[in-house]
Structure formats: C-alpha cells, structure tokens
C-alpha atoms as a PDB file:
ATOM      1  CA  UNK A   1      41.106   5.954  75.991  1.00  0.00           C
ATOM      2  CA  UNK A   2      40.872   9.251  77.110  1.00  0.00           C
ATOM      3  CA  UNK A   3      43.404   8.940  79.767  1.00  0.00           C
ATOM      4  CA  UNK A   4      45.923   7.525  76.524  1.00  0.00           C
ATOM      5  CA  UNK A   5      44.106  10.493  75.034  1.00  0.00           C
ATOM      6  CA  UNK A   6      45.359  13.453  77.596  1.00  0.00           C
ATOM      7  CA  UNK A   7      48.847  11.338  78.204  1.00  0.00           C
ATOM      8  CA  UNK A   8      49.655  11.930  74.351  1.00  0.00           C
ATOM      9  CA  UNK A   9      48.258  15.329  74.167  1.00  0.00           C
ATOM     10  CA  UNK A  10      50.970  16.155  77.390  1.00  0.00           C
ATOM     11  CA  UNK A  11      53.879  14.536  74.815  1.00  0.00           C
ATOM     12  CA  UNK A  12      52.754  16.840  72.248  1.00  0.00           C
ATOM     13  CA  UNK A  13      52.770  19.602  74.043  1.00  0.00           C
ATOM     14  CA  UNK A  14      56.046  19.019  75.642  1.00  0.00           C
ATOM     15  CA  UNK A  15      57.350  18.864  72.106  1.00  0.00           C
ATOM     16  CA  UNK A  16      56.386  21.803  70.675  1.00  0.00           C
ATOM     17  CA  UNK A  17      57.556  23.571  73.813  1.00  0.00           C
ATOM     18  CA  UNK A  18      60.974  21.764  73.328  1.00  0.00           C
ATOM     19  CA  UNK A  19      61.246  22.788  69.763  1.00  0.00           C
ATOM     20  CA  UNK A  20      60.029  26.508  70.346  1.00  0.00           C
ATOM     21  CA  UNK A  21      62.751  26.585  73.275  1.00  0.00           C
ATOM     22  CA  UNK A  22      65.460  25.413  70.839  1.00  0.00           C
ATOM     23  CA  UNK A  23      63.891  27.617  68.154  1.00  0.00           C
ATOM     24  CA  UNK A  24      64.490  30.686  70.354  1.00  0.00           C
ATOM     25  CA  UNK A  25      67.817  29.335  71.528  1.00  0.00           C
ATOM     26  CA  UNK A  26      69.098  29.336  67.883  1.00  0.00           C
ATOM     27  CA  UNK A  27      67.964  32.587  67.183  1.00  0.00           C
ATOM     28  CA  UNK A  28      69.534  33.772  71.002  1.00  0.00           C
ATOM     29  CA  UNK A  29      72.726  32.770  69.377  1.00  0.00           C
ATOM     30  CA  UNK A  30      72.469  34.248  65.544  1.00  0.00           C
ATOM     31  CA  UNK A  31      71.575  37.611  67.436  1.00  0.00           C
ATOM     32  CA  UNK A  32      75.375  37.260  69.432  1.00  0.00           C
ATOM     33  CA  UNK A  33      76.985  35.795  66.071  1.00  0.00           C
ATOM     34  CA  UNK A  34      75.220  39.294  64.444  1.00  0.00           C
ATOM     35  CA  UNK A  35      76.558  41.163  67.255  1.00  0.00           C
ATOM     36  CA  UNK A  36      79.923  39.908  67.137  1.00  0.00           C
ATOM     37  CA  UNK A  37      80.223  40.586  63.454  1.00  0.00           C
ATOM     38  CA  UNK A  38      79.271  44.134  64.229  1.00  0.00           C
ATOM     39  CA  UNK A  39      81.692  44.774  66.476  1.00  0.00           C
ATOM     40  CA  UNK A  40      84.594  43.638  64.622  1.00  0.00           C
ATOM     41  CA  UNK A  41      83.500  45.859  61.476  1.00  0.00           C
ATOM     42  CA  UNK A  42      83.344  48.097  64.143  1.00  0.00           C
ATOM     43  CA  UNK A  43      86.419  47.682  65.257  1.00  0.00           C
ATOM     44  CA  UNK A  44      88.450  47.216  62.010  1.00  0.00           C
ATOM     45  CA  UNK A  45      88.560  51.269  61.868  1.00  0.00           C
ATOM     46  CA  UNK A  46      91.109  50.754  65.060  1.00  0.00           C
ATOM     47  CA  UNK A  47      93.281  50.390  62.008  1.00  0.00           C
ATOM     48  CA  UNK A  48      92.714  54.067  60.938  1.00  0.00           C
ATOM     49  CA  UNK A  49      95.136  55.765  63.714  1.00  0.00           C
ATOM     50  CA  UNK A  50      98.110  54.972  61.315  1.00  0.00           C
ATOM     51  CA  UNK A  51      96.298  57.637  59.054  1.00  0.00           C
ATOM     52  CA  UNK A  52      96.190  60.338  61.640  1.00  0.00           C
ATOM     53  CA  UNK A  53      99.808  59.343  62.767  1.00  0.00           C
ATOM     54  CA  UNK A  54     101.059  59.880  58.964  1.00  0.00           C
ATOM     55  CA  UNK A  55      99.267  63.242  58.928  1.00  0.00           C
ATOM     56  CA  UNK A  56     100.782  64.305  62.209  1.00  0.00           C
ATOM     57  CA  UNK A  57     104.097  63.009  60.515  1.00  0.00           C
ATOM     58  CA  UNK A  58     103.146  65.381  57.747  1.00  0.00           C
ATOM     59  CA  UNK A  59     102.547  68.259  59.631  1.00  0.00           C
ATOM     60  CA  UNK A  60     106.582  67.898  61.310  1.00  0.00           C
ATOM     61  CA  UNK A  61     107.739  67.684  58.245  1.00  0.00           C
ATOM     62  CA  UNK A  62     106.299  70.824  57.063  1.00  0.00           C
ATOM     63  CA  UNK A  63     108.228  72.600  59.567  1.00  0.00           C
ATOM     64  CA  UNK A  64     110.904  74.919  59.054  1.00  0.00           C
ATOM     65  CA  UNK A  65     113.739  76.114  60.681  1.00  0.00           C
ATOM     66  CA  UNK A  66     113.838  79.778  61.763  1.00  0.00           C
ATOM     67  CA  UNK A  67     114.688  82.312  59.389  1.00  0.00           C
ATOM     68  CA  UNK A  68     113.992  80.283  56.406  1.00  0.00           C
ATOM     69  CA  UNK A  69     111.119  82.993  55.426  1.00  0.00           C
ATOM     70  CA  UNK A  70     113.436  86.299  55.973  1.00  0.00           C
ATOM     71  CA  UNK A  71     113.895  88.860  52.921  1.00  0.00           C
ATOM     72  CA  UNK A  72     117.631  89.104  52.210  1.00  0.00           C
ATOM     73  CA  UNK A  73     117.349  92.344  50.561  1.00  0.00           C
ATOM     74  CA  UNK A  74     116.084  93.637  54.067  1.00  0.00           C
ATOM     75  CA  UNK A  75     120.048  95.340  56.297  1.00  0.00           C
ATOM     76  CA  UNK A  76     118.518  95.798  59.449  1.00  0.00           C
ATOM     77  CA  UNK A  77     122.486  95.952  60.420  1.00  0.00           C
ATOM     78  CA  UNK A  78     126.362  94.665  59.272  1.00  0.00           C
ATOM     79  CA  UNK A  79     128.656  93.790  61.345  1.00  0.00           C
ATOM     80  CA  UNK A  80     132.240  93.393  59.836  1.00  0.00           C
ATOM     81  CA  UNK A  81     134.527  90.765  60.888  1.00  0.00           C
ATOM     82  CA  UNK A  82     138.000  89.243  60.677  1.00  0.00           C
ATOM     83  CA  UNK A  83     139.411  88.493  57.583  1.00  0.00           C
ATOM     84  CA  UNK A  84     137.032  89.773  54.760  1.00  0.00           C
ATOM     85  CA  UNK A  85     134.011  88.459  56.753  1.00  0.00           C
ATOM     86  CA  UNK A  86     130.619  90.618  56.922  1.00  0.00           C
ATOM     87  CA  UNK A  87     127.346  89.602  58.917  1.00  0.00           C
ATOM     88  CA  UNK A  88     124.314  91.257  57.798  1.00  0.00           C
ATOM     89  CA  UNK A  89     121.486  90.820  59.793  1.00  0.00           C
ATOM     90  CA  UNK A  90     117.800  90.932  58.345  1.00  0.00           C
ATOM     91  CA  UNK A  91     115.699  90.304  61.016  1.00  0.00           C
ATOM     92  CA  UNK A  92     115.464  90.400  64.713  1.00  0.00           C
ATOM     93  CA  UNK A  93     111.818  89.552  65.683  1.00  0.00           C
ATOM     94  CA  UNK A  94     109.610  89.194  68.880  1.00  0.00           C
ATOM     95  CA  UNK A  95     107.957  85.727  68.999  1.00  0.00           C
ATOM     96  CA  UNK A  96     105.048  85.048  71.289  1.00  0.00           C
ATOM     97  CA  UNK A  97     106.501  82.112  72.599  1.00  0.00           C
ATOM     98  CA  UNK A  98     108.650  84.325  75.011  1.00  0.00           C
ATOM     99  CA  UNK A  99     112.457  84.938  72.430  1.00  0.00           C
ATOM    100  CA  UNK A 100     113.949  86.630  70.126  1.00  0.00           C
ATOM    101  CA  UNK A 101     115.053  85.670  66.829  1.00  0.00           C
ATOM    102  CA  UNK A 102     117.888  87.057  65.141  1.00  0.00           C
ATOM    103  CA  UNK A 103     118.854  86.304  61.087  1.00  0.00           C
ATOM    104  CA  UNK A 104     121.377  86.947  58.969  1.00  0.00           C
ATOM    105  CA  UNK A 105     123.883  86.046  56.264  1.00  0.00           C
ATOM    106  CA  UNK A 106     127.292  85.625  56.982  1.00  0.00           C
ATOM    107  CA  UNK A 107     129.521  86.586  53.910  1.00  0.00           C
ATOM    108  CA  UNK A 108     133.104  85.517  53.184  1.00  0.00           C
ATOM    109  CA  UNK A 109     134.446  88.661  51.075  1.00  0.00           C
ATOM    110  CA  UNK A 110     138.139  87.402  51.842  1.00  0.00           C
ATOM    111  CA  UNK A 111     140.368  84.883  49.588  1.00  0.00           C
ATOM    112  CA  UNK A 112     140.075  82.355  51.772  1.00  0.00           C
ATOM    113  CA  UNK A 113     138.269  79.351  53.384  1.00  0.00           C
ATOM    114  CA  UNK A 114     137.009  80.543  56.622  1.00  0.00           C
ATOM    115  CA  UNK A 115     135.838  77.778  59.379  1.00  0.00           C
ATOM    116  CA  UNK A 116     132.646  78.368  61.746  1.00  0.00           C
ATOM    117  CA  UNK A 117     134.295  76.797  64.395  1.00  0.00           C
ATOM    118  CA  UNK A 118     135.353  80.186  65.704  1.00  0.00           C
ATOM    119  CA  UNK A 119     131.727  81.510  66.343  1.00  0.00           C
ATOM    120  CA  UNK A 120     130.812  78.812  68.963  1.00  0.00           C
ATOM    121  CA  UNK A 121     132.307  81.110  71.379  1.00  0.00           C
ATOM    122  CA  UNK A 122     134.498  79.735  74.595  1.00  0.00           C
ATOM    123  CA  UNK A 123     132.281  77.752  76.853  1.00  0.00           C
ATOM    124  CA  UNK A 124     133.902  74.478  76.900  1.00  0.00           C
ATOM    125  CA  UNK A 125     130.295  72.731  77.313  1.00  0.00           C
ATOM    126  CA  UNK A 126     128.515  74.655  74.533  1.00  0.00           C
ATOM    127  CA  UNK A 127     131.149  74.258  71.934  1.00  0.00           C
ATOM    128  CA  UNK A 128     131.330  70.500  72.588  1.00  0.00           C
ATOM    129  CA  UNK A 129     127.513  70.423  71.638  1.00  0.00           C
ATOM    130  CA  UNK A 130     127.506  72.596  69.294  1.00  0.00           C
ATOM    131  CA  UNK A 131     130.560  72.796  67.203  1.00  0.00           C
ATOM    132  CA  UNK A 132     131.011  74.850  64.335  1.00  0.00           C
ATOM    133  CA  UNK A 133     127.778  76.853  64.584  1.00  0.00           C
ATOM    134  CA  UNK A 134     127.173  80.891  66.114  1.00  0.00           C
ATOM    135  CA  UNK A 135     126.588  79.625  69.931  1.00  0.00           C
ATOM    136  CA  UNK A 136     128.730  82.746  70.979  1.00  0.00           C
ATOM    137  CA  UNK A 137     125.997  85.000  70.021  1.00  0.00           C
ATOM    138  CA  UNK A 138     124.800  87.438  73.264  1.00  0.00           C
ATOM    139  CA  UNK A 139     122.110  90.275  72.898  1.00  0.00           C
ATOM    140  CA  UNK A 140     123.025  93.147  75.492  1.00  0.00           C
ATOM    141  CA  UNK A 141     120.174  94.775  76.974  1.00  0.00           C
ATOM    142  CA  UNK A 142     121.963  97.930  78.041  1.00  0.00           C
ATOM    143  CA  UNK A 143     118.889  99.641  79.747  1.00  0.00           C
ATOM    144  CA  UNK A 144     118.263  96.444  81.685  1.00  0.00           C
ATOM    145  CA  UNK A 145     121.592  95.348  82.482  1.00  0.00           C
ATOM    146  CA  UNK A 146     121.613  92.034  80.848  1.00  0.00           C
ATOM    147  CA  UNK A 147     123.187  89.950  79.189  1.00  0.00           C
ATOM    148  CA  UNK A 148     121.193  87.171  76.882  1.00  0.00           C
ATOM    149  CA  UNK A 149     122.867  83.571  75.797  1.00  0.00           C
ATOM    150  CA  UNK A 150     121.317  81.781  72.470  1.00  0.00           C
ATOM    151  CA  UNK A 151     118.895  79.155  73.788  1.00  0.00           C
ATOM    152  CA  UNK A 152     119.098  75.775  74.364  1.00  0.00           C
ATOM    153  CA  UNK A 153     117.550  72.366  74.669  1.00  0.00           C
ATOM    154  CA  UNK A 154     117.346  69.895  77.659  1.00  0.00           C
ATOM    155  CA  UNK A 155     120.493  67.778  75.391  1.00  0.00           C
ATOM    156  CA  UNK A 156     122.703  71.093  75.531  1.00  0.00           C
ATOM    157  CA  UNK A 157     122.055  71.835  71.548  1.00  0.00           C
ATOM    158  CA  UNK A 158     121.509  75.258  71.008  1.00  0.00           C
ATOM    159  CA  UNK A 159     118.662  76.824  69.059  1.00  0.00           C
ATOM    160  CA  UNK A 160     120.831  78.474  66.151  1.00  0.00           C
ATOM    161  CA  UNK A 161     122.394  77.541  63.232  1.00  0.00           C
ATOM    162  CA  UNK A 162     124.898  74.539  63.165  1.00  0.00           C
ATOM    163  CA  UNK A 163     126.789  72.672  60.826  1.00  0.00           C
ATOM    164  CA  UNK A 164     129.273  76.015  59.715  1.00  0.00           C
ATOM    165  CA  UNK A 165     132.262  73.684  58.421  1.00  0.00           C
ATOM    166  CA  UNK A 166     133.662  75.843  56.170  1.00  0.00           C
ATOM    167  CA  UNK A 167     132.935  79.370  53.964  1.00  0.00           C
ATOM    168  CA  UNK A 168     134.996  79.647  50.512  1.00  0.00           C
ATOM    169  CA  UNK A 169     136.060  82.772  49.600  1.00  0.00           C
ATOM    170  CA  UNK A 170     132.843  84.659  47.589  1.00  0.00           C
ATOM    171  CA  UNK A 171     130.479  82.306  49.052  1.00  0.00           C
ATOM    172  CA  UNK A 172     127.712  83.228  52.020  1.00  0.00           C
ATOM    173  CA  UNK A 173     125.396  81.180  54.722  1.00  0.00           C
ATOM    174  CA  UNK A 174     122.407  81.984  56.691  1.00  0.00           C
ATOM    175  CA  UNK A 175     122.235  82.288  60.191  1.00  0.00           C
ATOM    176  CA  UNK A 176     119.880  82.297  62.904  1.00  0.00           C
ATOM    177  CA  UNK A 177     120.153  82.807  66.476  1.00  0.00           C
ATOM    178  CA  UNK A 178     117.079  82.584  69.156  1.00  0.00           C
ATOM    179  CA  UNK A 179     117.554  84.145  72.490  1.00  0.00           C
ATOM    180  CA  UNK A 180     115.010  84.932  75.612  1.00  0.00           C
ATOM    181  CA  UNK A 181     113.333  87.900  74.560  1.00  0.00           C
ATOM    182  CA  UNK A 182     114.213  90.815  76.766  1.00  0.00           C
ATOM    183  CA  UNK A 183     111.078  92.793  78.327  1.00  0.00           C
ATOM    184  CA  UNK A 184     108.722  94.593  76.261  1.00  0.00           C
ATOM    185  CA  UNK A 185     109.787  97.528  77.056  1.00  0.00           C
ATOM    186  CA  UNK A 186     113.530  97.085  75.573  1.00  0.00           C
ATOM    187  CA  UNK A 187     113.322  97.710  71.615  1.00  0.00           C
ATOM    188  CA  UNK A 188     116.895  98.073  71.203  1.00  0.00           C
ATOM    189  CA  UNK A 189     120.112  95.357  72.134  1.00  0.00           C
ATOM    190  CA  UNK A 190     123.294  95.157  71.307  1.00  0.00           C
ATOM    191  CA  UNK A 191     124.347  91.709  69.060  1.00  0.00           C
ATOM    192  CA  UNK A 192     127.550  90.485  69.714  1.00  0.00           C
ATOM    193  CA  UNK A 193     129.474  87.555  67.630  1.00  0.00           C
ATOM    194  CA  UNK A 194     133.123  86.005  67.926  1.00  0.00           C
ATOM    195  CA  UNK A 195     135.251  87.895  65.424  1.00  0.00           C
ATOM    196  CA  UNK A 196     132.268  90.559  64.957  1.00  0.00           C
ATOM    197  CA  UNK A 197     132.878  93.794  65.955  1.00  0.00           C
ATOM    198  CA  UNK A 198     129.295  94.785  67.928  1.00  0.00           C
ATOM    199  CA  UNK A 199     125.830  95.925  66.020  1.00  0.00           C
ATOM    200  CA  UNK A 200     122.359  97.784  67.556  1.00  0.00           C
ATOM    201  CA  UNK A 201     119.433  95.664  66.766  1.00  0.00           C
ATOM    202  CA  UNK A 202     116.305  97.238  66.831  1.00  0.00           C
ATOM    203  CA  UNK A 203     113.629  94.332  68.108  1.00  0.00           C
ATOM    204  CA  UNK A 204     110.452  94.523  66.107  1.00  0.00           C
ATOM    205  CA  UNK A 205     106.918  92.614  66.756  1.00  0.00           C
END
C-alpha cells in the first residue's frame, strides 16, 4: 500500500506542477498580448505627423512676397520713364540674409496700354525665364566699381516681380527687385531700369 501510496502521491504532484506550468504559460502570453496592445496604441500617434506637416503647410502659406509690407506714401526716389511712365521707389532695404531689396510702384500716367515686357532687359536667357517682369534692374555701386544683377534661382527665375502683362493708362503695379547687397560700407547705389532714366538709392538697415 504504501508503495501505491507514494506512486499516486508522484502523479499528483506531477499534476499540479503541469497545471502551474500551463498556468504561468497562459499568463507568459496575456503579458505579450498586453504588450502588443500597448505598442500599437503607442504607435497609432505615428498618425499625428500629418498634423505637423499641415502646420508646416500653414506656415508657407503665410508667407509673403517682398515688398508686400512697404508704405506707399513713403518717395525714397522717381524715376520717369518713356511714355507717361513714373517709378517711384519706397524702399530699398538691407536684409540679413546677405541682399538688397528694392520696391516701388510703377505708374502709367500716359493714354495708353503699356507692356512689361520691355523691363526684362536684353539677356536672351533671363528674358526667356522671366518674361514680362523688371529683370533689367542693376544697382551701381559707384565707390566700389560694381555692377549688381537682380537675383536668381537655381531654375533661372529671378527674385523680382513677374507677371507685368500690361498697364492701362491711369492704372499702377508694385514692384520689387532683390539684388546682392553691396558691402556695408556702400549706403548709396545707383538703380537703373529699361526705359528709366537713372535714380540714387540711399540703402537703409
């Protein structure tokens, strides 16, 4: 009897064993279910970088082309042109990003339609990527012996106004026009346009 006794007692003990191995097992895997579910709440915020995106698309929207914030009623100079045309130029500032802006309004005083074709100036590459628009514009540094082109990108556009189809008589555009900025030391160029007789800027910032 007592050897029926021990052999049974062996069974039950292998038993429970068995069932606290599978009991731990169980819970082994609920913990990696848990764990799983965790990290895919976790990683459902991956969906959140279309929130930044549309706030960085924000932000580009918001900007503005140069010389949108200029005070018309400020003549910093006026140039007078062909056929009843007048520039009048409000601004020519000093950016820290290494140019010069220069804004304006061109006005057509005449009677007639006048084109902006005829400011893109005569470089055959420039005026084929930038038609109708003031790409002629040069500053002349006269104490430095330079001459400064409008600025352009890595396509060949240039960083001024574009788009100058036409002017009807009494009507007026604005204008900008950003060139390198001569050294700190130069405060004064000399602004030159197609059709525009010659004006002194005075450089400020």
């Amino acid at each position: 009897m007592s050897v029926r006794c021990s052999t049974k007692s062996r069974r039950v003990v292998a038993a429970v064993s068995l069932a606290a191995a599978l009991a731990l097992a169980v819970t082994g895997c609920g913990t990696d279910d848990g764990g799983g579910k965790t990290n895919d709440a976790g990683s459902s915020p991956s969906s959140t970088p279309s929130k930044p995106s549309e706030e960085d698309k924000g932000s580009k929207q918001e900007d503005t082309a140069a010389g949108d914030n200029v005070d018309p009623n400020v003549k910093l100079a006026q140039a007078n042109g062909r056929d009843g045309l007048i520039l009048v130029v409000n601004e020519v500032k000093r950016d820290s990003g290494g140019f010069v802006t220069v804004s304006g309004v061109i006005k057509n005083d005449g009677d007639s339609i006048q084109s902006g074709a005829q400011w893109s100036g005569n470089e055959s590459t420039i005026v084929a990527k930038n038609p109708n628009s003031v790409a002629g514009a040069t500053l002349v540094d006269k104490v430095g012996k330079k001459r400064y082109y409008i600025l352009r990108d890595t396509d060949g556009r240039c960083l001024c106004t574009t788009g100058l189809t036409a002017i009807p008589a009494g009507k007026s555009v604005s204008v900008f026009m950003q060139f390198p900025a001569p050294p700190a030391t130069t405060s004064e160029v000399d602004f030159t346009l197609p059709t525009f007789a010659a004006a002194s800027l005075k450089i400020s910032g």
